[in-house]
C-alpha atoms as a PDB file:
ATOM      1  CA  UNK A   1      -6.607   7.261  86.894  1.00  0.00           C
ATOM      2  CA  UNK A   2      -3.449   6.472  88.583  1.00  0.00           C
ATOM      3  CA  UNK A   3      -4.461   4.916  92.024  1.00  0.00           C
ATOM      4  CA  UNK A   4      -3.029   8.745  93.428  1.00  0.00           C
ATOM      5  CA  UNK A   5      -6.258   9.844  91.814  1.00  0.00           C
ATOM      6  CA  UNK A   6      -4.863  11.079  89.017  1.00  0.00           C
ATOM      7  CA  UNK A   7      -5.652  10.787  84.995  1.00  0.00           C
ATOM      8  CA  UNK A   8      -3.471   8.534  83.564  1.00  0.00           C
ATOM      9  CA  UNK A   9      -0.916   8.841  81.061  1.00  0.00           C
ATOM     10  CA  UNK A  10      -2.219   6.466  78.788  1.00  0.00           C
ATOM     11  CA  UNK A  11      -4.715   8.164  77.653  1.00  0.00           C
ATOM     12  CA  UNK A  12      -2.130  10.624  76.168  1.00  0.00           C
ATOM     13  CA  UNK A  13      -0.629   7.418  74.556  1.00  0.00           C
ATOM     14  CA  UNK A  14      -3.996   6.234  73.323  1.00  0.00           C
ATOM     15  CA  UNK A  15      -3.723   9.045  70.436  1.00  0.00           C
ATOM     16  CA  UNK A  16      -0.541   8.634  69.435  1.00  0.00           C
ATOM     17  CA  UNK A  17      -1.116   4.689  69.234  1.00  0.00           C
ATOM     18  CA  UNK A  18      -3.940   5.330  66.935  1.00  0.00           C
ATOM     19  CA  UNK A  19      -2.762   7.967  64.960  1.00  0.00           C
ATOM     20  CA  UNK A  20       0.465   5.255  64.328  1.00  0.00           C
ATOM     21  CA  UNK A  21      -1.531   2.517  63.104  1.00  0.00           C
ATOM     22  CA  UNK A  22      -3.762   5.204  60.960  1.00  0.00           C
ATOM     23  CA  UNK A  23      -7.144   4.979  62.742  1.00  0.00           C
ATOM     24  CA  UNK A  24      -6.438   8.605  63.945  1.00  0.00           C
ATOM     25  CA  UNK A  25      -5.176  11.586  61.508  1.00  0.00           C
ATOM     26  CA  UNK A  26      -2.746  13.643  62.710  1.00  0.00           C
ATOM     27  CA  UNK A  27      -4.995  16.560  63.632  1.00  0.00           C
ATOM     28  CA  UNK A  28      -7.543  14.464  65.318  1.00  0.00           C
ATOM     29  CA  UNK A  29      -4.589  13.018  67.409  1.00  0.00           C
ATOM     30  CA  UNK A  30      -3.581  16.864  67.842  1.00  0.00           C
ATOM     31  CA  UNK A  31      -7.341  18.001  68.814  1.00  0.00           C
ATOM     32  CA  UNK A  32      -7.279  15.301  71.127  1.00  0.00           C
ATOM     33  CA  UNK A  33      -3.975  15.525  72.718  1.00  0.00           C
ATOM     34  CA  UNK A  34      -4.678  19.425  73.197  1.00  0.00           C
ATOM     35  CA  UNK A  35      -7.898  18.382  74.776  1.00  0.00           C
ATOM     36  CA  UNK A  36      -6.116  16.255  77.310  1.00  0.00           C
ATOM     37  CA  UNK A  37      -3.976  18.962  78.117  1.00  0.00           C
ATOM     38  CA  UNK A  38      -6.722  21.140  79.276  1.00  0.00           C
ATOM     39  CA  UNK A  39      -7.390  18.233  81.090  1.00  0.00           C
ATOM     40  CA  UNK A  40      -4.293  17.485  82.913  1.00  0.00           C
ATOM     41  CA  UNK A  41      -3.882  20.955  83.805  1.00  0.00           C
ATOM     42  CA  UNK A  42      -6.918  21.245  85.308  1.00  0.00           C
ATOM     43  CA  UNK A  43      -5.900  18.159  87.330  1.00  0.00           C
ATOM     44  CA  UNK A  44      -2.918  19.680  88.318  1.00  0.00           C
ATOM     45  CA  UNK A  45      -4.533  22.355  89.874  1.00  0.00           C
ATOM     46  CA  UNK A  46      -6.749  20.294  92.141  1.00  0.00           C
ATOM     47  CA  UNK A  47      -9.985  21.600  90.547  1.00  0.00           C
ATOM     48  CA  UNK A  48     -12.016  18.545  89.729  1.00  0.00           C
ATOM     49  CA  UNK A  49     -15.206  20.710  88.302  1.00  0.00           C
ATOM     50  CA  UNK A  50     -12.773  21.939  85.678  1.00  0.00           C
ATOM     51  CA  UNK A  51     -11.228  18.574  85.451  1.00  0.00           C
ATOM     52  CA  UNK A  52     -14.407  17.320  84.535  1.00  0.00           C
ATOM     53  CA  UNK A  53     -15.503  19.950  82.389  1.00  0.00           C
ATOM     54  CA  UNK A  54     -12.212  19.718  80.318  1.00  0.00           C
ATOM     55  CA  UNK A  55     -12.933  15.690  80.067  1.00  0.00           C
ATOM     56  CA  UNK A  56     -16.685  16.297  78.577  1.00  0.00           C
ATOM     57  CA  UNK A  57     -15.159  18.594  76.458  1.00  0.00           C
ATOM     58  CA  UNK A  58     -12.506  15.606  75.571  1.00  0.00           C
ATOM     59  CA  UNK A  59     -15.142  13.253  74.794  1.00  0.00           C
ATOM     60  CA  UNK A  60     -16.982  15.623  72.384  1.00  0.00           C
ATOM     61  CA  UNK A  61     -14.106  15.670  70.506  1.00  0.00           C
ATOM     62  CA  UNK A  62     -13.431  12.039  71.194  1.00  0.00           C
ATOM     63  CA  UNK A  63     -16.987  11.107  69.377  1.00  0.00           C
ATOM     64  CA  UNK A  64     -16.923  13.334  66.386  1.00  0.00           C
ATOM     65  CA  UNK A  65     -16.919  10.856  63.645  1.00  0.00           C
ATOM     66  CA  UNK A  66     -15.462  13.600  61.503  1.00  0.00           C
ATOM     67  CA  UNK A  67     -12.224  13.414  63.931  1.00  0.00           C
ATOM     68  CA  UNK A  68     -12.368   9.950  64.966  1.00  0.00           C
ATOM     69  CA  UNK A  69     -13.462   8.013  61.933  1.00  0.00           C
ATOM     70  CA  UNK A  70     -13.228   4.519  63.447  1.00  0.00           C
ATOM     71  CA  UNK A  71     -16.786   3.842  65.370  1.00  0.00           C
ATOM     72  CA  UNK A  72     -14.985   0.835  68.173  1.00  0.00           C
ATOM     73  CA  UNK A  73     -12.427   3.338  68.778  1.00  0.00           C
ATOM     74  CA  UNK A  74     -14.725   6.875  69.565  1.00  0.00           C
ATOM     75  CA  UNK A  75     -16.523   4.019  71.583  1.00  0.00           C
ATOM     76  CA  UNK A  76     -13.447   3.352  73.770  1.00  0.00           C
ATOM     77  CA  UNK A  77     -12.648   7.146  74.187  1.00  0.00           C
ATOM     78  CA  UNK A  78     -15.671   7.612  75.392  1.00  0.00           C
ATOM     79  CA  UNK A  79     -16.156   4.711  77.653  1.00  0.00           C
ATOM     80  CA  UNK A  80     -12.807   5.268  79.200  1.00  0.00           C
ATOM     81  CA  UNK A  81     -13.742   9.007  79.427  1.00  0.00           C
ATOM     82  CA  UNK A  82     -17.160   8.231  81.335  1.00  0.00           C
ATOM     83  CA  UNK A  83     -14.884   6.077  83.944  1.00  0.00           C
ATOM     84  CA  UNK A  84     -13.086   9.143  84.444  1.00  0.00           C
ATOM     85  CA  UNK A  85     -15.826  11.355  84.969  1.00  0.00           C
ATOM     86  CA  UNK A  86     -17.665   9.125  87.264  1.00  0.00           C
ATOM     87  CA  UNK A  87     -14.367   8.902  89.533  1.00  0.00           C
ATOM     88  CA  UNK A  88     -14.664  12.382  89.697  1.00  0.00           C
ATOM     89  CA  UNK A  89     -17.772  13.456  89.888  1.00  0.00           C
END
Protein backbone atom coordinates (compact mmCIF):
# COMPACT_ATOMS: atom_id res chain seq x y z
CA UNK A 1 0.00 0.00 0.00
CA UNK A 2 0.88 3.40 -1.04
CA UNK A 3 1.32 5.43 2.27
CA UNK A 4 -2.43 7.14 0.94
CA UNK A 5 -3.64 3.72 1.99
CA UNK A 6 -3.86 2.44 -1.11
CA UNK A 7 -2.71 -1.07 -2.91
CA UNK A 8 0.18 -0.53 -4.71
CA UNK A 9 0.96 -0.75 -8.21
CA UNK A 10 3.57 -3.12 -7.94
CA UNK A 11 1.80 -5.75 -7.32
CA UNK A 12 0.28 -5.35 -10.85
CA UNK A 13 4.00 -5.32 -11.99
CA UNK A 14 4.85 -8.37 -9.92
CA UNK A 15 2.95 -10.57 -12.73
CA UNK A 16 4.15 -9.19 -15.55
CA UNK A 17 7.86 -9.42 -14.08
CA UNK A 18 7.33 -13.05 -13.61
CA UNK A 19 5.52 -13.95 -16.47
CA UNK A 20 8.83 -12.10 -18.41
CA UNK A 21 11.39 -14.12 -16.89
CA UNK A 22 8.98 -17.40 -17.37
CA UNK A 23 8.16 -18.27 -13.73
CA UNK A 24 4.53 -17.18 -14.59
CA UNK A 25 2.52 -18.41 -17.89
CA UNK A 26 0.69 -16.07 -19.54
CA UNK A 27 -2.71 -17.08 -18.20
CA UNK A 28 -1.59 -17.33 -14.68
CA UNK A 29 -0.22 -13.71 -15.13
CA UNK A 30 -3.81 -13.02 -16.74
CA UNK A 31 -5.80 -14.85 -13.73
CA UNK A 32 -3.80 -12.87 -11.56
CA UNK A 33 -3.84 -9.52 -13.07
CA UNK A 34 -7.79 -9.92 -13.42
CA UNK A 35 -7.76 -10.78 -9.78
CA UNK A 36 -6.06 -7.55 -8.90
CA UNK A 37 -8.47 -5.74 -10.78
CA UNK A 38 -11.31 -6.85 -8.71
CA UNK A 39 -9.12 -5.71 -6.24
CA UNK A 40 -8.32 -2.24 -7.17
CA UNK A 41 -11.78 -1.57 -7.96
CA UNK A 42 -12.97 -2.47 -4.90
CA UNK A 43 -10.36 -0.04 -3.49
CA UNK A 44 -11.53 2.54 -5.52
CA UNK A 45 -14.75 2.44 -4.18
CA UNK A 46 -13.75 2.84 -0.55
CA UNK A 47 -15.16 -0.59 0.45
CA UNK A 48 -12.40 -2.30 2.35
CA UNK A 49 -14.66 -5.64 3.17
CA UNK A 50 -14.75 -6.10 -0.59
CA UNK A 51 -11.22 -4.99 -0.86
CA UNK A 52 -10.35 -7.67 1.28
CA UNK A 53 -12.50 -10.20 -0.02
CA UNK A 54 -11.19 -9.57 -3.63
CA UNK A 55 -7.41 -9.92 -2.05
CA UNK A 56 -8.28 -13.56 -0.40
CA UNK A 57 -9.66 -14.31 -3.50
CA UNK A 58 -6.13 -13.00 -5.10
CA UNK A 59 -4.16 -15.14 -2.94
CA UNK A 60 -6.13 -18.34 -3.78
CA UNK A 61 -5.19 -17.86 -7.05
CA UNK A 62 -1.79 -16.62 -6.04
CA UNK A 63 -1.07 -20.25 -4.28
CA UNK A 64 -2.43 -22.62 -6.82
CA UNK A 65 0.62 -24.48 -7.76
CA UNK A 66 -1.20 -25.33 -10.96
CA UNK A 67 -1.06 -21.37 -11.79
CA UNK A 68 1.95 -20.42 -10.02
CA UNK A 69 4.36 -23.27 -10.50
CA UNK A 70 7.35 -21.71 -8.71
CA UNK A 71 6.89 -22.56 -4.72
CA UNK A 72 9.36 -19.04 -3.43
CA UNK A 73 7.27 -17.10 -5.67
CA UNK A 74 3.30 -18.29 -4.56
CA UNK A 75 5.20 -17.75 -1.16
CA UNK A 76 5.82 -14.03 -1.87
CA UNK A 77 2.25 -13.48 -3.33
CA UNK A 78 0.97 -14.61 -0.51
CA UNK A 79 3.08 -13.01 2.09
CA UNK A 80 2.75 -9.69 0.42
CA UNK A 81 -1.03 -10.42 0.13
CA UNK A 82 -1.38 -11.18 4.03
CA UNK A 83 0.42 -7.57 4.60
CA UNK A 84 -2.31 -6.24 2.68
CA UNK A 85 -5.03 -7.82 4.36
CA UNK A 86 -3.81 -7.14 7.77
CA UNK A 87 -3.59 -3.26 6.81
CA UNK A 88 -6.99 -3.60 6.10
CA UNK A 89 -8.61 -5.58 8.17
Amino acid sequence: MHGNGHTDPICLKSSDNHRKSKTLSQKGANKLRNQLTKVLQAEVKGNDAKTVKALEQFRAVAVDATIVTEAEVRQVLARDTDALIARLS
